[in-house]
PDB file of N, CA and C in Angstrom:
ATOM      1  N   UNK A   1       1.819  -8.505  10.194  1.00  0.00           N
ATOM      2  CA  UNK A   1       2.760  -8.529   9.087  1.00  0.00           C
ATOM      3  C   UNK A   1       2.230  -9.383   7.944  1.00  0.00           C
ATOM      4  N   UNK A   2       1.881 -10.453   8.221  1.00  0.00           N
ATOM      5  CA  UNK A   2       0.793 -11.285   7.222  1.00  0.00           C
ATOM      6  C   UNK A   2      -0.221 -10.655   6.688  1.00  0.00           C
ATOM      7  N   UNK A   3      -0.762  -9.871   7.288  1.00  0.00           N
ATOM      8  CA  UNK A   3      -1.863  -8.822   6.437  1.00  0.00           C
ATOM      9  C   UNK A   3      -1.721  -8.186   5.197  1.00  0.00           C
ATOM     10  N   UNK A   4      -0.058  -7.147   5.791  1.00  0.00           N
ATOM     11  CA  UNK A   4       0.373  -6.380   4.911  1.00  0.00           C
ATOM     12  C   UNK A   4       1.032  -6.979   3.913  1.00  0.00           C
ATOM     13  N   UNK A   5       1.598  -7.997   3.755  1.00  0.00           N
ATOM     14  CA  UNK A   5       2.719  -8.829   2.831  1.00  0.00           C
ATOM     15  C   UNK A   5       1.190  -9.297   1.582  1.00  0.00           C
ATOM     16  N   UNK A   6       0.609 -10.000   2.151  1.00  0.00           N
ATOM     17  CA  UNK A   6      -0.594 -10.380   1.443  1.00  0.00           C
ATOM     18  C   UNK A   6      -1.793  -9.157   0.691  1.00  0.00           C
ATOM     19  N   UNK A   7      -1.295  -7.744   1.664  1.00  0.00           N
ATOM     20  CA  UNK A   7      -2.415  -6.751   0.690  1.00  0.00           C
ATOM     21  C   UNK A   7      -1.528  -6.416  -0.483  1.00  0.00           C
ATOM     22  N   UNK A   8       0.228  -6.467  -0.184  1.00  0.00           N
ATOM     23  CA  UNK A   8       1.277  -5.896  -1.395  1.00  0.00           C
ATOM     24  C   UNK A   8       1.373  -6.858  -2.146  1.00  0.00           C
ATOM     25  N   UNK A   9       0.882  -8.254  -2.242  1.00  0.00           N
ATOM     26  CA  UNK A   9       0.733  -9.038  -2.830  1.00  0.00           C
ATOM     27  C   UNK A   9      -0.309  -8.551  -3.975  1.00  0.00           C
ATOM     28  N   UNK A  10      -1.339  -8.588  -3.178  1.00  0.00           N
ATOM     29  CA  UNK A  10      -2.626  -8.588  -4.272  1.00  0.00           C
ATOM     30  C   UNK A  10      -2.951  -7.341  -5.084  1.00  0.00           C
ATOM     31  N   UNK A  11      -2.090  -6.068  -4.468  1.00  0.00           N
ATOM     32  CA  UNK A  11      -1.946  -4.765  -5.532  1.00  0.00           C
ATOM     33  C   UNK A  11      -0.710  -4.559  -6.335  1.00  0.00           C
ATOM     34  N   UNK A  12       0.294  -6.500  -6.286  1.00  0.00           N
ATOM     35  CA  UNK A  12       1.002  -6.630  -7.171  1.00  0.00           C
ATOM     36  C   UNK A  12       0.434  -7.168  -8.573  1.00  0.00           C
ATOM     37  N   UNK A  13      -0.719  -7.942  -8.017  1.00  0.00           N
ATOM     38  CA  UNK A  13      -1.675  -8.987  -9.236  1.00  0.00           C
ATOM     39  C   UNK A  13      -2.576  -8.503  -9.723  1.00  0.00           C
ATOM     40  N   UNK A  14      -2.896  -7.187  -9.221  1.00  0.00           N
ATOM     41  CA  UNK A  14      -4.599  -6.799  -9.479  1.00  0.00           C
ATOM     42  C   UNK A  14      -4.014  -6.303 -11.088  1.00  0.00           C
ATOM     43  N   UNK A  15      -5.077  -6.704 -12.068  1.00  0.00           N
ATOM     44  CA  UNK A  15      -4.901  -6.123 -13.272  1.00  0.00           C
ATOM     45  C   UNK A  15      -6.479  -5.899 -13.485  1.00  0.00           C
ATOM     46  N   UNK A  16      -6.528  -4.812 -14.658  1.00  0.00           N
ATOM     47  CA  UNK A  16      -7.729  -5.266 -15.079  1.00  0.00           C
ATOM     48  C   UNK A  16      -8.560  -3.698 -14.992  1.00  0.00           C
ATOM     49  N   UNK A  17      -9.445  -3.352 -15.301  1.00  0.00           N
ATOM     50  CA  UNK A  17     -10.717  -2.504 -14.809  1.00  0.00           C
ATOM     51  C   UNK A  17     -10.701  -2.541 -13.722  1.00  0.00           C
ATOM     52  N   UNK A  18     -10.757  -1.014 -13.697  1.00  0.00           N
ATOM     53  CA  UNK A  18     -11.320  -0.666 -12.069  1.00  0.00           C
ATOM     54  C   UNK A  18     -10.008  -0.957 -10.537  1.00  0.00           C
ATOM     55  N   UNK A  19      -8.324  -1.745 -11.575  1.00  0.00           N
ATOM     56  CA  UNK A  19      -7.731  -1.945 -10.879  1.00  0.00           C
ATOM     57  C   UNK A  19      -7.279  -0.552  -9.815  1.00  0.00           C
ATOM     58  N   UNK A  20      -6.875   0.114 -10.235  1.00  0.00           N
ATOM     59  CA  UNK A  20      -6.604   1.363  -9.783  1.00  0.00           C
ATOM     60  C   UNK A  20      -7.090   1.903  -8.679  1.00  0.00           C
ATOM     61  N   UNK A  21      -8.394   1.847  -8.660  1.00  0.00           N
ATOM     62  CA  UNK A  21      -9.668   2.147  -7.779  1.00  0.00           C
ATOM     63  C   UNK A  21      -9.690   1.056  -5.681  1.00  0.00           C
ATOM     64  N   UNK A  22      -9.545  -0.168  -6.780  1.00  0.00           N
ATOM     65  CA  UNK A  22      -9.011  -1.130  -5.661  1.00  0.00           C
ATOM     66  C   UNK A  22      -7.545  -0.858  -5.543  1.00  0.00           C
ATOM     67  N   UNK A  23      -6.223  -0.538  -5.786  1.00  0.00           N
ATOM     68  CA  UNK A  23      -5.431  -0.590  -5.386  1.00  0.00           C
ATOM     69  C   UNK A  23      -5.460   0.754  -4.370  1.00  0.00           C
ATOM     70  N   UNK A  24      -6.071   1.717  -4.604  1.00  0.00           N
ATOM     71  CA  UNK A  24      -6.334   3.254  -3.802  1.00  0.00           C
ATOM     72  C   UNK A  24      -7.021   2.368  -2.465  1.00  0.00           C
ATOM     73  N   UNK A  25      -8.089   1.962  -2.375  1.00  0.00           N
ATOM     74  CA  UNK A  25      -8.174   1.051  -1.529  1.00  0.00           C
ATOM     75  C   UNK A  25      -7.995   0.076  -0.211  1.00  0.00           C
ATOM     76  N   UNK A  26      -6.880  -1.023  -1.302  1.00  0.00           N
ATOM     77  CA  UNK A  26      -5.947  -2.244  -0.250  1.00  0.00           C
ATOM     78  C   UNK A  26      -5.095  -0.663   0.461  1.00  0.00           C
ATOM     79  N   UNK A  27      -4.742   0.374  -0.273  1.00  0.00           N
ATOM     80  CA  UNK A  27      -3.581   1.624   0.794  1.00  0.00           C
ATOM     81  C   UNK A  27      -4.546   2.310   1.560  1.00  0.00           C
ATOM     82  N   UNK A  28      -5.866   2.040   1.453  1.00  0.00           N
ATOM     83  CA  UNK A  28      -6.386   3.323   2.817  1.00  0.00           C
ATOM     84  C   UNK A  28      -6.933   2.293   3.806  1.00  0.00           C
ATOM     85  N   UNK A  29      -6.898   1.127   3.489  1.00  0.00           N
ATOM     86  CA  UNK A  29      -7.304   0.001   4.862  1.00  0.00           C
ATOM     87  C   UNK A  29      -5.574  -0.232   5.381  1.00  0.00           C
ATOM     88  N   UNK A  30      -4.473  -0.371   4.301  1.00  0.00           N
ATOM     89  CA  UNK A  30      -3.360  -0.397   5.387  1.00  0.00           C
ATOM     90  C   UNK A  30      -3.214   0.807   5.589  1.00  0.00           C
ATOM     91  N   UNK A  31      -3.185   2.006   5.743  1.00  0.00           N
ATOM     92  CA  UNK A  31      -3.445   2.620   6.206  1.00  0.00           C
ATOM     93  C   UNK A  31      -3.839   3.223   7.895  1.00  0.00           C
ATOM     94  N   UNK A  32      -5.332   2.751   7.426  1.00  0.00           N
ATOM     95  CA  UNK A  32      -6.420   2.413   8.652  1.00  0.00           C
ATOM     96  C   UNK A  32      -5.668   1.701  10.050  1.00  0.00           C
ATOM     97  N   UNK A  33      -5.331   0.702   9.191  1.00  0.00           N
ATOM     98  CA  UNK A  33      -4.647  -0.275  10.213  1.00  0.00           C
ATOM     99  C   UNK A  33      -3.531   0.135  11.697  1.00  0.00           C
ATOM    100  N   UNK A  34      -2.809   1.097  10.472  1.00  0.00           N
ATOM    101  CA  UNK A  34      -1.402   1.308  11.332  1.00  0.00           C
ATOM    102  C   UNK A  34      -2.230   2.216  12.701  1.00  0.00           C
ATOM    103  N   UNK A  35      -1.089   1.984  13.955  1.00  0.00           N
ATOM    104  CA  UNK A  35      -1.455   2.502  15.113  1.00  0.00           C
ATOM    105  C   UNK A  35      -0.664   3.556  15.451  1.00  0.00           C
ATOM    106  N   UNK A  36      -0.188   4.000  14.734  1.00  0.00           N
ATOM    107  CA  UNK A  36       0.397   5.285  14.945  1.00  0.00           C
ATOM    108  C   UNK A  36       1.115   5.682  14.030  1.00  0.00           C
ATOM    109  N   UNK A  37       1.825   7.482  14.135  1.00  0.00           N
ATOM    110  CA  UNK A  37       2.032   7.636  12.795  1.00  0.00           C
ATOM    111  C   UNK A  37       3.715   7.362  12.071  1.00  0.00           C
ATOM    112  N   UNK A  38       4.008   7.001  13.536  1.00  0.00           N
ATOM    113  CA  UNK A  38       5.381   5.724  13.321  1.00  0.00           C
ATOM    114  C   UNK A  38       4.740   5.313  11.812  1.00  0.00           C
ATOM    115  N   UNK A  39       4.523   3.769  12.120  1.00  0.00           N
ATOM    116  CA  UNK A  39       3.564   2.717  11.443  1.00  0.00           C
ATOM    117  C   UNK A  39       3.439   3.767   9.958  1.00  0.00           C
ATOM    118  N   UNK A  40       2.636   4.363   9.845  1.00  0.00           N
ATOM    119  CA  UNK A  40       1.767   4.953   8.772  1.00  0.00           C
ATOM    120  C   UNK A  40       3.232   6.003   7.736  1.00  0.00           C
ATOM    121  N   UNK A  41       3.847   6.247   8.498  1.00  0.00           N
ATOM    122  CA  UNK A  41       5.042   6.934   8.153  1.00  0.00           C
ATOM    123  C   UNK A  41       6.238   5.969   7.199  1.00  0.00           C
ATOM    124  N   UNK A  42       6.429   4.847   7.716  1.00  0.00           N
ATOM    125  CA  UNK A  42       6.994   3.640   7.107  1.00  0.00           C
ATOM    126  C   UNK A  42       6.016   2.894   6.468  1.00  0.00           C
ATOM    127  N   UNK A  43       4.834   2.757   6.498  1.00  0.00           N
ATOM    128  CA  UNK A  43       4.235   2.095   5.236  1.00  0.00           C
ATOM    129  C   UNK A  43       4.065   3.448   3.778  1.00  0.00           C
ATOM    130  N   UNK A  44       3.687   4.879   3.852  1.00  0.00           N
ATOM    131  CA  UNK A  44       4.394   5.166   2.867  1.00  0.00           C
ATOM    132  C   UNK A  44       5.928   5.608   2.444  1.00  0.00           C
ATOM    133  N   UNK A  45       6.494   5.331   3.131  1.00  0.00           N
ATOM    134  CA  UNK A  45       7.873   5.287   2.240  1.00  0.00           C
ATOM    135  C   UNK A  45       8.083   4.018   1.760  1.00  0.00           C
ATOM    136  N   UNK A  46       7.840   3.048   2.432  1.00  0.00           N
ATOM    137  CA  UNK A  46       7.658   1.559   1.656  1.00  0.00           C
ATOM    138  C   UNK A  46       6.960   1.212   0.591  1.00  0.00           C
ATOM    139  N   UNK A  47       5.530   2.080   0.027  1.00  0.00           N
ATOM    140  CA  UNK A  47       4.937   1.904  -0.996  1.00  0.00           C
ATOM    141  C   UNK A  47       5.964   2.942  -1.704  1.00  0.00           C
ATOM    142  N   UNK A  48       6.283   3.990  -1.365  1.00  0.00           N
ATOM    143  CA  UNK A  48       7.108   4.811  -2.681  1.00  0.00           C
ATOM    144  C   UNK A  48       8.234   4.334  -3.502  1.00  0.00           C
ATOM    145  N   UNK A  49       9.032   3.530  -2.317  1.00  0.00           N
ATOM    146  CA  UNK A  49      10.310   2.857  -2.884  1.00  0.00           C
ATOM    147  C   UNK A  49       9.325   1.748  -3.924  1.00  0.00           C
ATOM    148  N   UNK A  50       8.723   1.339  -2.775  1.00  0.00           N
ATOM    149  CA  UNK A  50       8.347   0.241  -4.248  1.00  0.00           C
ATOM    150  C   UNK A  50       7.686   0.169  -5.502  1.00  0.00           C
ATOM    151  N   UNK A  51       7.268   1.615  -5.491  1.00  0.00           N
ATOM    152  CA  UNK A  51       6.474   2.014  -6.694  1.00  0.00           C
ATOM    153  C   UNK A  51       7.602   2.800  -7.858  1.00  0.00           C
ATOM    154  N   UNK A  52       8.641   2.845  -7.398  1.00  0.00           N
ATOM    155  CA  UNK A  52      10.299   3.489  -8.007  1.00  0.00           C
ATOM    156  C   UNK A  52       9.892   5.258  -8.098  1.00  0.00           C
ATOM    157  N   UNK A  53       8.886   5.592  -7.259  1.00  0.00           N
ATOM    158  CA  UNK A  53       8.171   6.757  -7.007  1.00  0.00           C
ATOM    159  C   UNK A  53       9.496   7.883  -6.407  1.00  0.00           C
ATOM    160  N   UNK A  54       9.832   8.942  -6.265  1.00  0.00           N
ATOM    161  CA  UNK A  54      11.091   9.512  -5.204  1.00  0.00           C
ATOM    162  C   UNK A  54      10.567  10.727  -4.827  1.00  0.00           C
ATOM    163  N   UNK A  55      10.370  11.047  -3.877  1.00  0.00           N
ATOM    164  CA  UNK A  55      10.066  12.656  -3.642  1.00  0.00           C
ATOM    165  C   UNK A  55      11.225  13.640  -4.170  1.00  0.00           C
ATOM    166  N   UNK A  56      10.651  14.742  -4.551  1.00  0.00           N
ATOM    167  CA  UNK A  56      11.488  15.977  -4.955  1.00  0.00           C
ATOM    168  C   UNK A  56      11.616  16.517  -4.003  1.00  0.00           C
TER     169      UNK A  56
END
């Protein structure tokens, strides 16, 4: 949980060149991470809400 709190951290701060690129990134190592597709299923709906993103 410390991992993930700290990667949504740092693709809250990343500004700059090339941010984009790294934020695609910090999401395919959490990603990677999750152990099943539980896990991987709730980390993107958690990036969507938090991106104010909504599926159609």
């Amino acid at each position: 949980m410390a991992g993930f709190m700290a990667s949504m951290r740092e693709m809250a701060h990343d500004k700059g060149a090339g941010s984009a690129k790294r934020r695609q990134q910090i999401v395919l190592n959490l990603l990677r991470c999750c152990r099943d597709e539980v896990e991987s299923k709730y980390l993107v709906r958690t990036l969507i809400q938090l991106s104010g993103l909504r599926p159609t």
